[in-house]
PDB file of N, CA and C in Angstrom:
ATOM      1  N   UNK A   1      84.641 -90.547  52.820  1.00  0.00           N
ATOM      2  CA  UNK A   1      85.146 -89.831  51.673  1.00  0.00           C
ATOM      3  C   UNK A   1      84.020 -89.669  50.651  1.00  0.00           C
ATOM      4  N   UNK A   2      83.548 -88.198  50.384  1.00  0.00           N
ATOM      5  CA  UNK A   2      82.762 -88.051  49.410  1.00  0.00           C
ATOM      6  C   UNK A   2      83.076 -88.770  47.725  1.00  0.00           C
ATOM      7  N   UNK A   3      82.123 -88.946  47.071  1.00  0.00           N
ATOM      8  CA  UNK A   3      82.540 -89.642  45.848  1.00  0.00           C
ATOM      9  C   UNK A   3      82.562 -88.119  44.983  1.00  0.00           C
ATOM     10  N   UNK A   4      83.343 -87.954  44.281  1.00  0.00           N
ATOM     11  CA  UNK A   4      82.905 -86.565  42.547  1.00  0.00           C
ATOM     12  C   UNK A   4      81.780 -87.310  42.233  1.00  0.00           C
ATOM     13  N   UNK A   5      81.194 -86.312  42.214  1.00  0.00           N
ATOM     14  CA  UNK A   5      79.951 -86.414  40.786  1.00  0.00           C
ATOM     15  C   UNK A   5      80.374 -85.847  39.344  1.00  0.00           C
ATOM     16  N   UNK A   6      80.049 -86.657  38.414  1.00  0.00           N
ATOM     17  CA  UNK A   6      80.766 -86.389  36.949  1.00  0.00           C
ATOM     18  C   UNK A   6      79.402 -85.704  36.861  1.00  0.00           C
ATOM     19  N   UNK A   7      80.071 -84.444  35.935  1.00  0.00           N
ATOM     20  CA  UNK A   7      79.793 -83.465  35.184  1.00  0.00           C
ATOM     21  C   UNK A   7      78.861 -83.983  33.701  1.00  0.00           C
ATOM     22  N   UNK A   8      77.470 -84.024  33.973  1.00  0.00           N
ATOM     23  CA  UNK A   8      77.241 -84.457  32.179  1.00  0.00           C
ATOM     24  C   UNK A   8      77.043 -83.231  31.378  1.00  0.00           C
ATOM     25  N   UNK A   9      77.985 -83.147  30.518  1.00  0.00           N
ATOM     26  CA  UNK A   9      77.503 -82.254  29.407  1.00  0.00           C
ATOM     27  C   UNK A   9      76.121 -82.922  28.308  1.00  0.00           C
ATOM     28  N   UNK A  10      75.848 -81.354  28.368  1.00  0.00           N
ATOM     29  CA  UNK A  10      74.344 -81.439  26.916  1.00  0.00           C
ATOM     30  C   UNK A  10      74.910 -80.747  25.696  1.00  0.00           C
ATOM     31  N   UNK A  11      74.053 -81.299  25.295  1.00  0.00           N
ATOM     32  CA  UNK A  11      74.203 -80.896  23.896  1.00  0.00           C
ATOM     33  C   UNK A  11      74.636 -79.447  23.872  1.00  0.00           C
ATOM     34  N   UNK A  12      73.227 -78.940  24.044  1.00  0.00           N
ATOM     35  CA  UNK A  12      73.094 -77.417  24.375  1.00  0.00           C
ATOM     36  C   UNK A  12      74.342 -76.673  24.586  1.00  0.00           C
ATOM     37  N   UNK A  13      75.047 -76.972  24.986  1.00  0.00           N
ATOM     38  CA  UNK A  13      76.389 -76.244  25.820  1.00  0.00           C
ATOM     39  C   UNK A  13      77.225 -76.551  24.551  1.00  0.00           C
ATOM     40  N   UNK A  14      77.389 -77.468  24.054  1.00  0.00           N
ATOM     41  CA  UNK A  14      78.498 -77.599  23.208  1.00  0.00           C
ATOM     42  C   UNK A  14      78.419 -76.613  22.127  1.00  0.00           C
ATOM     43  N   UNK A  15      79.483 -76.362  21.541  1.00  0.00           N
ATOM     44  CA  UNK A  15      79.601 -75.188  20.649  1.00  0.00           C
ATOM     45  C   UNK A  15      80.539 -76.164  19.517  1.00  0.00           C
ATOM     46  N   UNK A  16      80.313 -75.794  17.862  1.00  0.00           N
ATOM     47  CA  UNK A  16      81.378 -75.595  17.008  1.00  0.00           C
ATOM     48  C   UNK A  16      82.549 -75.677  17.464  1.00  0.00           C
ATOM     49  N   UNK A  17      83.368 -75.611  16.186  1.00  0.00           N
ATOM     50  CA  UNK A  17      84.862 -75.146  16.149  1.00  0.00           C
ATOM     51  C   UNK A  17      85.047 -73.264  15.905  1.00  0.00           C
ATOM     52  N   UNK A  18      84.106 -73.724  14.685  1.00  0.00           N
ATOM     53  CA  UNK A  18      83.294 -72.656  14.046  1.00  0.00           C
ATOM     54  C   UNK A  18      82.790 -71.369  14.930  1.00  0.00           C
ATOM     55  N   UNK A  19      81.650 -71.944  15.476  1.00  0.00           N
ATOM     56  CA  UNK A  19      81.270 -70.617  16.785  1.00  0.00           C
ATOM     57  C   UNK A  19      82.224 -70.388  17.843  1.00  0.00           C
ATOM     58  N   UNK A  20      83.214 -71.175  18.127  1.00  0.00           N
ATOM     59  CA  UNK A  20      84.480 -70.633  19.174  1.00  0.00           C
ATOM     60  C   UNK A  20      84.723 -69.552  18.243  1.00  0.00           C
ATOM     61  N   UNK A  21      85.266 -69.696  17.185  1.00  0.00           N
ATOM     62  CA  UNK A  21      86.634 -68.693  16.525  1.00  0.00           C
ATOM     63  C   UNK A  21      85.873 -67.578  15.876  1.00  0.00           C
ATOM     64  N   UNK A  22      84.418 -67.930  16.255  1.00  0.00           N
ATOM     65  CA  UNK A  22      83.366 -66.600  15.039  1.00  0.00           C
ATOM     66  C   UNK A  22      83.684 -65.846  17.024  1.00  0.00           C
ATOM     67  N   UNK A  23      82.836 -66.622  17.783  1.00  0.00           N
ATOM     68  CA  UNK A  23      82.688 -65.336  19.097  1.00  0.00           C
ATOM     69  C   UNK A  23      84.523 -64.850  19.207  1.00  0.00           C
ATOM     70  N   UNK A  24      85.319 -65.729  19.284  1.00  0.00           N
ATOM     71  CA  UNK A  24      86.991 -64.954  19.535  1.00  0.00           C
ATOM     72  C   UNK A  24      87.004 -64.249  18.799  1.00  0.00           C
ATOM     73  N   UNK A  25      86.201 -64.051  17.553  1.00  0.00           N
ATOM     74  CA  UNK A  25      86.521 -62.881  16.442  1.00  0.00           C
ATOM     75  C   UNK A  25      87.343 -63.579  15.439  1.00  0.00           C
ATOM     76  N   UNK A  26      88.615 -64.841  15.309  1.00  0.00           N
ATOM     77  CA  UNK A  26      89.146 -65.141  14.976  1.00  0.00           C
ATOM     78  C   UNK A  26      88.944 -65.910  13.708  1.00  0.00           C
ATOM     79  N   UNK A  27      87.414 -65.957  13.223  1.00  0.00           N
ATOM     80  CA  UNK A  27      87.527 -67.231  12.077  1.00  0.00           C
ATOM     81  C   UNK A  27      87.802 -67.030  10.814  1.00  0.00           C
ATOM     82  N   UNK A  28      87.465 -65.902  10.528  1.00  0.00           N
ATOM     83  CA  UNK A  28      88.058 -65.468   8.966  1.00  0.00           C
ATOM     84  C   UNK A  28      89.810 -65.183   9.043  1.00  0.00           C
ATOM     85  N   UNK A  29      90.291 -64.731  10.233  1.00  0.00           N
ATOM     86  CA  UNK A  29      92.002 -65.300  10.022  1.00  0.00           C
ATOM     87  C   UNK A  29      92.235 -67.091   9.954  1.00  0.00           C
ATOM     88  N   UNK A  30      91.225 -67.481  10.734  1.00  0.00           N
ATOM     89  CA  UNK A  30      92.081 -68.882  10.237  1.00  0.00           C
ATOM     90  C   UNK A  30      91.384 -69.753   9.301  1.00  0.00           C
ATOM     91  N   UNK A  31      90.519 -69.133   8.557  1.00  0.00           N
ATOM     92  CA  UNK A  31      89.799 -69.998   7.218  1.00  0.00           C
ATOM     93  C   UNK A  31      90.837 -69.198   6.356  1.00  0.00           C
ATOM     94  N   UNK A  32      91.009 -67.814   6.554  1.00  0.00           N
ATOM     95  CA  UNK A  32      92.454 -67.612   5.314  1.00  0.00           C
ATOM     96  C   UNK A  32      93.597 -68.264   5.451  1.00  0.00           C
ATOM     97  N   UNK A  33      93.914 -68.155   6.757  1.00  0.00           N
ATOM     98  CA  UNK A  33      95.088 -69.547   6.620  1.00  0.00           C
ATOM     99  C   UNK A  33      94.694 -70.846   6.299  1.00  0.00           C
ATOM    100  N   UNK A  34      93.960 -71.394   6.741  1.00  0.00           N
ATOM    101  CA  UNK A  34      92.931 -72.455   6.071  1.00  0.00           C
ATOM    102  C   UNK A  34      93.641 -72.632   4.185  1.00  0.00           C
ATOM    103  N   UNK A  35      92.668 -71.975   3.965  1.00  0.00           N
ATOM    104  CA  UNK A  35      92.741 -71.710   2.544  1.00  0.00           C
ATOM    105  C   UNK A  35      93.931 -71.645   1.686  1.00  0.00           C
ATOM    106  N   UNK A  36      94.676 -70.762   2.026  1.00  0.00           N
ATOM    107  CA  UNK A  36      96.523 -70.972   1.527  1.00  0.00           C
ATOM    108  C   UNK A  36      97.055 -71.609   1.891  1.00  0.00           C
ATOM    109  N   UNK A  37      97.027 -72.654   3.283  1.00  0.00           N
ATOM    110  CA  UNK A  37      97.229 -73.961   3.111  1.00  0.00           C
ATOM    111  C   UNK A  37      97.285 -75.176   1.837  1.00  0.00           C
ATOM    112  N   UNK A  38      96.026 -75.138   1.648  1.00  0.00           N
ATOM    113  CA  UNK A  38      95.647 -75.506   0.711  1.00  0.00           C
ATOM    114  C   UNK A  38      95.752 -75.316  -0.237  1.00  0.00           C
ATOM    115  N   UNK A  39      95.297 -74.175  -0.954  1.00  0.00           N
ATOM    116  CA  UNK A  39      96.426 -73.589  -1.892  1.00  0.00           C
ATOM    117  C   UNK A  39      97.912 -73.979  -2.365  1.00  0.00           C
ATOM    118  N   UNK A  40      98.774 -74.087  -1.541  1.00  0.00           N
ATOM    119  CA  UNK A  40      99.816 -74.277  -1.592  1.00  0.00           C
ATOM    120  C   UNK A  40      99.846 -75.468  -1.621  1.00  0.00           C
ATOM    121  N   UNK A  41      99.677 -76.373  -1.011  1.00  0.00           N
ATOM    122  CA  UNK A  41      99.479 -77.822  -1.022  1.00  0.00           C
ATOM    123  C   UNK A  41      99.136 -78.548  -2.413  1.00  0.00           C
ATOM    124  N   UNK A  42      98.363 -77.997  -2.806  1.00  0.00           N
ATOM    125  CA  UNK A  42      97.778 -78.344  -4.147  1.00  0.00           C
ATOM    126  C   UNK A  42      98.975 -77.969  -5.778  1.00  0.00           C
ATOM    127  N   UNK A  43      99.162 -76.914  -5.158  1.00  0.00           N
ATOM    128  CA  UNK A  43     100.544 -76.464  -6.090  1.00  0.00           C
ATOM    129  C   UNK A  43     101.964 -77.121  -6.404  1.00  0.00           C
ATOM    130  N   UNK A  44     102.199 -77.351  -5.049  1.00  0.00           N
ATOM    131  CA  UNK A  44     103.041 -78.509  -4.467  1.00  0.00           C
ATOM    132  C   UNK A  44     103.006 -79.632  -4.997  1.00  0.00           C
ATOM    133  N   UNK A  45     101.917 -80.094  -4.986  1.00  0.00           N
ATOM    134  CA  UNK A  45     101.215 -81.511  -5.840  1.00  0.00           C
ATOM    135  C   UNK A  45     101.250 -81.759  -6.935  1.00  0.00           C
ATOM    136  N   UNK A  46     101.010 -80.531  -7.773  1.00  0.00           N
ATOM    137  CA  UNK A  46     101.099 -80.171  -9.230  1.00  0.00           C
ATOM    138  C   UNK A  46     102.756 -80.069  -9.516  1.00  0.00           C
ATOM    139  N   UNK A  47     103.335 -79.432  -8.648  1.00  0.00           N
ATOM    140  CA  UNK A  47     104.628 -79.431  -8.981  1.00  0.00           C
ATOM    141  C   UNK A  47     105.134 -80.756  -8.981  1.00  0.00           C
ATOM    142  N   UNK A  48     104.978 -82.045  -8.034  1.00  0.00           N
ATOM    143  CA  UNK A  48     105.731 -82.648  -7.711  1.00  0.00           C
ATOM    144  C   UNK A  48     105.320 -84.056  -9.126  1.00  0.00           C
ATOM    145  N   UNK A  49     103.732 -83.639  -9.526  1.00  0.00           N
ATOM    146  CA  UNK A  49     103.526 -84.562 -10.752  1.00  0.00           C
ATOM    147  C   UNK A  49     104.026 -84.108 -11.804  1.00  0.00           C
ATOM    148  N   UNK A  50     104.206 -82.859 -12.363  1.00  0.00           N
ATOM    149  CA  UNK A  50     105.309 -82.548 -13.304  1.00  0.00           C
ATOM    150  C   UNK A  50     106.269 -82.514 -13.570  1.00  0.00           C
ATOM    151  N   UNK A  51     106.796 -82.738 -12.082  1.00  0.00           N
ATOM    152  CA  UNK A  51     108.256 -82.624 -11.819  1.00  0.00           C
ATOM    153  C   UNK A  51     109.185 -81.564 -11.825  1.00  0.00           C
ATOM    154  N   UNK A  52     108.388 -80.297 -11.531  1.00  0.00           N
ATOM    155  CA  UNK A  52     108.842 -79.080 -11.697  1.00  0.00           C
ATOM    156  C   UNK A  52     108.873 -78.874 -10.118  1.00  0.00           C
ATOM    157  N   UNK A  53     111.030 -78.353 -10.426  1.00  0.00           N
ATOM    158  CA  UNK A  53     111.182 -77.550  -8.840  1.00  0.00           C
ATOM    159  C   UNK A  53     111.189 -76.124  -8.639  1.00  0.00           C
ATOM    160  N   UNK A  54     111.444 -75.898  -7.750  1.00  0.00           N
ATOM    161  CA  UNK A  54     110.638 -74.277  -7.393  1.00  0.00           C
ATOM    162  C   UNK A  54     111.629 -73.738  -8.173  1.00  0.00           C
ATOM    163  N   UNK A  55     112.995 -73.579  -8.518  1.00  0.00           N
ATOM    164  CA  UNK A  55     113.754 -73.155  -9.051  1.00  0.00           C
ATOM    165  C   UNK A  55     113.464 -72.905 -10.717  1.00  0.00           C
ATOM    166  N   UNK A  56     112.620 -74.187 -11.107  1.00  0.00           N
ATOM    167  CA  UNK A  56     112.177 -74.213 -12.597  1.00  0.00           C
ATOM    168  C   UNK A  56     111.038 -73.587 -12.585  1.00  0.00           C
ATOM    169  N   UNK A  57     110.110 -73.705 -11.726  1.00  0.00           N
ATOM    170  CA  UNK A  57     108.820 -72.731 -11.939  1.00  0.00           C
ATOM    171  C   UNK A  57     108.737 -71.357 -11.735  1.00  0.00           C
ATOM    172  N   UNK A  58     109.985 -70.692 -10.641  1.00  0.00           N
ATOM    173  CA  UNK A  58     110.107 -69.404 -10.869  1.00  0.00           C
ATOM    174  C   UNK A  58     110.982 -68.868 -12.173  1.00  0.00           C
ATOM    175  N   UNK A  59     111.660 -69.933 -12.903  1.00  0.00           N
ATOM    176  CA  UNK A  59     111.760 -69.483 -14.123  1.00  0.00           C
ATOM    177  C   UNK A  59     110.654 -69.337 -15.118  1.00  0.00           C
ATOM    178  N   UNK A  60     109.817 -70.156 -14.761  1.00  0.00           N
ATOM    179  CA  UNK A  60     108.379 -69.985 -15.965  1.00  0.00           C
ATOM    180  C   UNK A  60     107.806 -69.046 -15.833  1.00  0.00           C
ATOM    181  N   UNK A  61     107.556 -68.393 -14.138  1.00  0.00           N
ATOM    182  CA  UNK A  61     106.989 -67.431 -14.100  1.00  0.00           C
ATOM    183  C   UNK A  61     107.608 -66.180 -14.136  1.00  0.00           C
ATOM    184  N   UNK A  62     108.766 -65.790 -14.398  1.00  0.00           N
ATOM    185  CA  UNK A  62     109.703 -64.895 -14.489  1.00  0.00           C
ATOM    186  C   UNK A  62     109.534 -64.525 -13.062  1.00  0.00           C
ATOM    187  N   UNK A  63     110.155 -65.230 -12.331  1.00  0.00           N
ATOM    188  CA  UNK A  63     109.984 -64.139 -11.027  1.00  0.00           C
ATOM    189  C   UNK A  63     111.725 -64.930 -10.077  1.00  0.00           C
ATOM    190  N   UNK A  64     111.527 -64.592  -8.471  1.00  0.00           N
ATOM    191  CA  UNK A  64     112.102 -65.423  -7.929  1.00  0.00           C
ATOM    192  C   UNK A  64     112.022 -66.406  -7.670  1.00  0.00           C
ATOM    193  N   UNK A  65     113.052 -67.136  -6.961  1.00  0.00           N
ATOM    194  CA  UNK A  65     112.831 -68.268  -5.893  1.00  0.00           C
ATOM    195  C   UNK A  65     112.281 -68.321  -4.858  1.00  0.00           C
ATOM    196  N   UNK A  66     112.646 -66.646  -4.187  1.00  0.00           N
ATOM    197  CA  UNK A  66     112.579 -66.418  -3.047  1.00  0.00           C
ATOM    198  C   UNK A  66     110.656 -66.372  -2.864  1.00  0.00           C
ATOM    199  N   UNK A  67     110.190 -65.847  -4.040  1.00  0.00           N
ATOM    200  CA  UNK A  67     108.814 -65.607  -4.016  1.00  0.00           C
ATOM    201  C   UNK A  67     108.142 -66.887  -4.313  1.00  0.00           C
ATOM    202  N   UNK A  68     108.258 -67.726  -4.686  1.00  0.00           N
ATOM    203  CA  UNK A  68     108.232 -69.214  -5.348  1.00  0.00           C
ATOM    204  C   UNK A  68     108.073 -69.768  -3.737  1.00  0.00           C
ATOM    205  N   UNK A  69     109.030 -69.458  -2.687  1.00  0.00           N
ATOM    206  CA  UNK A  69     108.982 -70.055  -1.008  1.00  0.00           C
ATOM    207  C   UNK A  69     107.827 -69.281  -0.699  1.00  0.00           C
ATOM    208  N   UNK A  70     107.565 -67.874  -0.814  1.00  0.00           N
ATOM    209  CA  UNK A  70     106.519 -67.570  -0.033  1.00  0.00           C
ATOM    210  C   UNK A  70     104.893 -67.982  -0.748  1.00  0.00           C
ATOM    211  N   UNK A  71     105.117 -68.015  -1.995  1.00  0.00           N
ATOM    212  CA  UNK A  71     104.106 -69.323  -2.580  1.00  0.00           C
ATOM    213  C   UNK A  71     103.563 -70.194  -2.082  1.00  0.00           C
ATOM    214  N   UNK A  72     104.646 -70.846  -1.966  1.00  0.00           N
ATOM    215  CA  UNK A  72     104.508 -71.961  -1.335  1.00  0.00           C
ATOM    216  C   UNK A  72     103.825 -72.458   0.563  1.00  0.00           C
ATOM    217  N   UNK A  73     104.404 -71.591   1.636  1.00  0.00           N
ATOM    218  CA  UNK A  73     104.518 -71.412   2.619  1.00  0.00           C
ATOM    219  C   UNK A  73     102.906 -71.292   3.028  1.00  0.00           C
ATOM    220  N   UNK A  74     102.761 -72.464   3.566  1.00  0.00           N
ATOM    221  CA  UNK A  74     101.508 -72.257   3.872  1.00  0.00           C
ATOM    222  C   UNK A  74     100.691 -71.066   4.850  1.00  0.00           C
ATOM    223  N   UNK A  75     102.034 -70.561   5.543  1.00  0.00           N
ATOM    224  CA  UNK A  75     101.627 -69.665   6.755  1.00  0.00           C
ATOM    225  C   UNK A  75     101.739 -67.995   6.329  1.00  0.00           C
ATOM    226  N   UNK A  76     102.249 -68.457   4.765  1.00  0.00           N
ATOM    227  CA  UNK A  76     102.705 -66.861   4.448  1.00  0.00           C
ATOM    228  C   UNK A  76     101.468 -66.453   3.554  1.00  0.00           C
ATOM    229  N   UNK A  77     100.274 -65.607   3.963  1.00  0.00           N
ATOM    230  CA  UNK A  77      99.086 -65.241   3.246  1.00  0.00           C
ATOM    231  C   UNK A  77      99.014 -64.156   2.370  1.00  0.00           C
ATOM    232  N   UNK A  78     100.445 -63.562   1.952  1.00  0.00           N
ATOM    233  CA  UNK A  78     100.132 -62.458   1.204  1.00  0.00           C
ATOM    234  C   UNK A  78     100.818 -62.633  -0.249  1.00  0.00           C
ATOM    235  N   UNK A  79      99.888 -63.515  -0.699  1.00  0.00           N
ATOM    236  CA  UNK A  79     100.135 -63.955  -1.952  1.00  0.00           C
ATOM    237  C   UNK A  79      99.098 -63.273  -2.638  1.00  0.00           C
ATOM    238  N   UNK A  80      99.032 -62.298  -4.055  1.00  0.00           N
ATOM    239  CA  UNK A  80      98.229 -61.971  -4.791  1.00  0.00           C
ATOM    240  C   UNK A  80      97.520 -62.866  -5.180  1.00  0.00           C
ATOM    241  N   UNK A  81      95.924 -62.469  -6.035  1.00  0.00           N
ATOM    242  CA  UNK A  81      96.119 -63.884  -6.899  1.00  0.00           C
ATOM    243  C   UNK A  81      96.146 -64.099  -7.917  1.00  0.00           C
ATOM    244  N   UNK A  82      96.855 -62.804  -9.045  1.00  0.00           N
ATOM    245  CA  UNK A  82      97.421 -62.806 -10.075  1.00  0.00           C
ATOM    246  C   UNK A  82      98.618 -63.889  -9.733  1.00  0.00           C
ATOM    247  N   UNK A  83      99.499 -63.903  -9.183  1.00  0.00           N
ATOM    248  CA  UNK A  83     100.621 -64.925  -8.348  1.00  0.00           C
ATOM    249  C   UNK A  83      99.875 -66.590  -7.991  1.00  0.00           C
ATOM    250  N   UNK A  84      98.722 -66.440  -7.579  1.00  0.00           N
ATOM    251  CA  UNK A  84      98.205 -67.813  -7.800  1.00  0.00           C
ATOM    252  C   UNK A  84      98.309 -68.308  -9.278  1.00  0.00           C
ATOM    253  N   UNK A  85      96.967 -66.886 -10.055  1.00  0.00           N
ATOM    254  CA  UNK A  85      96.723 -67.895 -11.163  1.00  0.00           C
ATOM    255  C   UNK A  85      98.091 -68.028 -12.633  1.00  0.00           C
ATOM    256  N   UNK A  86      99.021 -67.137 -12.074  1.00  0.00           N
ATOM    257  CA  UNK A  86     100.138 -67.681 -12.831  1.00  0.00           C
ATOM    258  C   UNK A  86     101.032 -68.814 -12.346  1.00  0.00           C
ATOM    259  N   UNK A  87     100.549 -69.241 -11.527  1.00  0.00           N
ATOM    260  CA  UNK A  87     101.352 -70.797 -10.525  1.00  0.00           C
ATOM    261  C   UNK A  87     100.554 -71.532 -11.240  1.00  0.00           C
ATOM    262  N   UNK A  88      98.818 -71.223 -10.999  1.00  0.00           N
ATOM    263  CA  UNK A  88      98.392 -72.698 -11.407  1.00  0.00           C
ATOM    264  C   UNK A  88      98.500 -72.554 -13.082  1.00  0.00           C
ATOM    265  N   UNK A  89      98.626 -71.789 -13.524  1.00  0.00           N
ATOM    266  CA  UNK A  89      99.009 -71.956 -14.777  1.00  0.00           C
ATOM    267  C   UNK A  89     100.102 -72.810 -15.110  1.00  0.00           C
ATOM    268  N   UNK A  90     100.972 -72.527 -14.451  1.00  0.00           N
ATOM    269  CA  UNK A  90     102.553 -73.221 -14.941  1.00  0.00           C
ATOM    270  C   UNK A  90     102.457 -74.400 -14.427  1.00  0.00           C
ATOM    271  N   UNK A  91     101.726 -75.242 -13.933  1.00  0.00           N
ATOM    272  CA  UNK A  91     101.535 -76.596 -13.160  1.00  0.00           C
ATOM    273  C   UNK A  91     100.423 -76.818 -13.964  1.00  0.00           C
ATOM    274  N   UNK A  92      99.441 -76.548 -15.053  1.00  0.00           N
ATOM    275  CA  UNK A  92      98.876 -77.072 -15.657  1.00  0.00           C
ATOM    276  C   UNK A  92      97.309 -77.201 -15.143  1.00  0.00           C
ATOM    277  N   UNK A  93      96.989 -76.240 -14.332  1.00  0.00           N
ATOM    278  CA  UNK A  93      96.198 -76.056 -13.598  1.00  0.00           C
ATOM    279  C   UNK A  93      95.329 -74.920 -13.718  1.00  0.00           C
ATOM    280  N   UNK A  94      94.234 -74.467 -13.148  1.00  0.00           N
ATOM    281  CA  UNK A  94      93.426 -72.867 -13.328  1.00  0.00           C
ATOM    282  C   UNK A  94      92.718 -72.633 -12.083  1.00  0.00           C
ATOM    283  N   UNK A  95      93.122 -71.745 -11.678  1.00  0.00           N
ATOM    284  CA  UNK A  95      92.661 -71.461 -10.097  1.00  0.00           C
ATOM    285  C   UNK A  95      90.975 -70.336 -10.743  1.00  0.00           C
ATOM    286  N   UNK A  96      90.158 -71.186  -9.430  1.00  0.00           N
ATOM    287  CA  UNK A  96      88.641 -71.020  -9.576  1.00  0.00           C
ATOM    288  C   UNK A  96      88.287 -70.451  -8.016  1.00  0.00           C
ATOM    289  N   UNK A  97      87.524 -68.962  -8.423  1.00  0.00           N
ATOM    290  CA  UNK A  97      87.558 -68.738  -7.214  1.00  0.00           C
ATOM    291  C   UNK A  97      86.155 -68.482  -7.006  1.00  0.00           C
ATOM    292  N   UNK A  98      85.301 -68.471  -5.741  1.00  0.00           N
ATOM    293  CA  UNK A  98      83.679 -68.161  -5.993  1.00  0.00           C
ATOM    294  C   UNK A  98      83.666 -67.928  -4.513  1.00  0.00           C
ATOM    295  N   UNK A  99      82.275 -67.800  -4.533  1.00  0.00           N
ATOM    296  CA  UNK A  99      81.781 -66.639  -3.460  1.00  0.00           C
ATOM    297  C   UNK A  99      80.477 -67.400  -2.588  1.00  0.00           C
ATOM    298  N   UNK A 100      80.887 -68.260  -1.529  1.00  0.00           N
ATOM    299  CA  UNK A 100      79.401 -68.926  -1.398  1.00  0.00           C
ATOM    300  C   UNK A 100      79.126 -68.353  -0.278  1.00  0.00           C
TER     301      UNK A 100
END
């Protein structure tokens, strides 16, 4: 019975996370989801130290509830970001955005 010979990987061969999803084409969709993840997360956070529920913060911001969920929703990316920076406003916060 022959024995397998294990396979050594090099360095060389290995790739990123990064260079997978740049060659799939895919990385700027999922650094924007990335990102409003986070986003939201952080809002969340702010809400939950103020103690403000989504119901009270879409009253601050004159808007809905319903828009207050897609705020929130980490998977939902079509949030303005006039709609950010009036969230992080009402949580006591100031959304900073830059370009590196």
């Amino acid at each position: 019975m022959a024995k397998k010979r294990k396979r050594l990987r090099t360095v060389e061969k290995l790739s990123t996370l990064d260079d997978f999803l740049a060659t799939e084409g895919k990385r700027e969709e999922f650094e924007a989801v990335a990102i409003k993840e986070v986003l939201a997360w952080q809002i969340a956070e702010a809400m939950k130290a103020n103690k403000l529920s989504r119901n009270r913060l879409a009253q601050r911001m004159k808007t809905s509830r319903s828009q207050i969920g897609r705020l929130l929703d980490p998977k939902d990316g079509n949030v303005t970001l006039n709609t950010l920076q009036r969230a992080a406003k009402m949580v006591g916060r100031s959304l900073r955005l830059e370009l590196v």
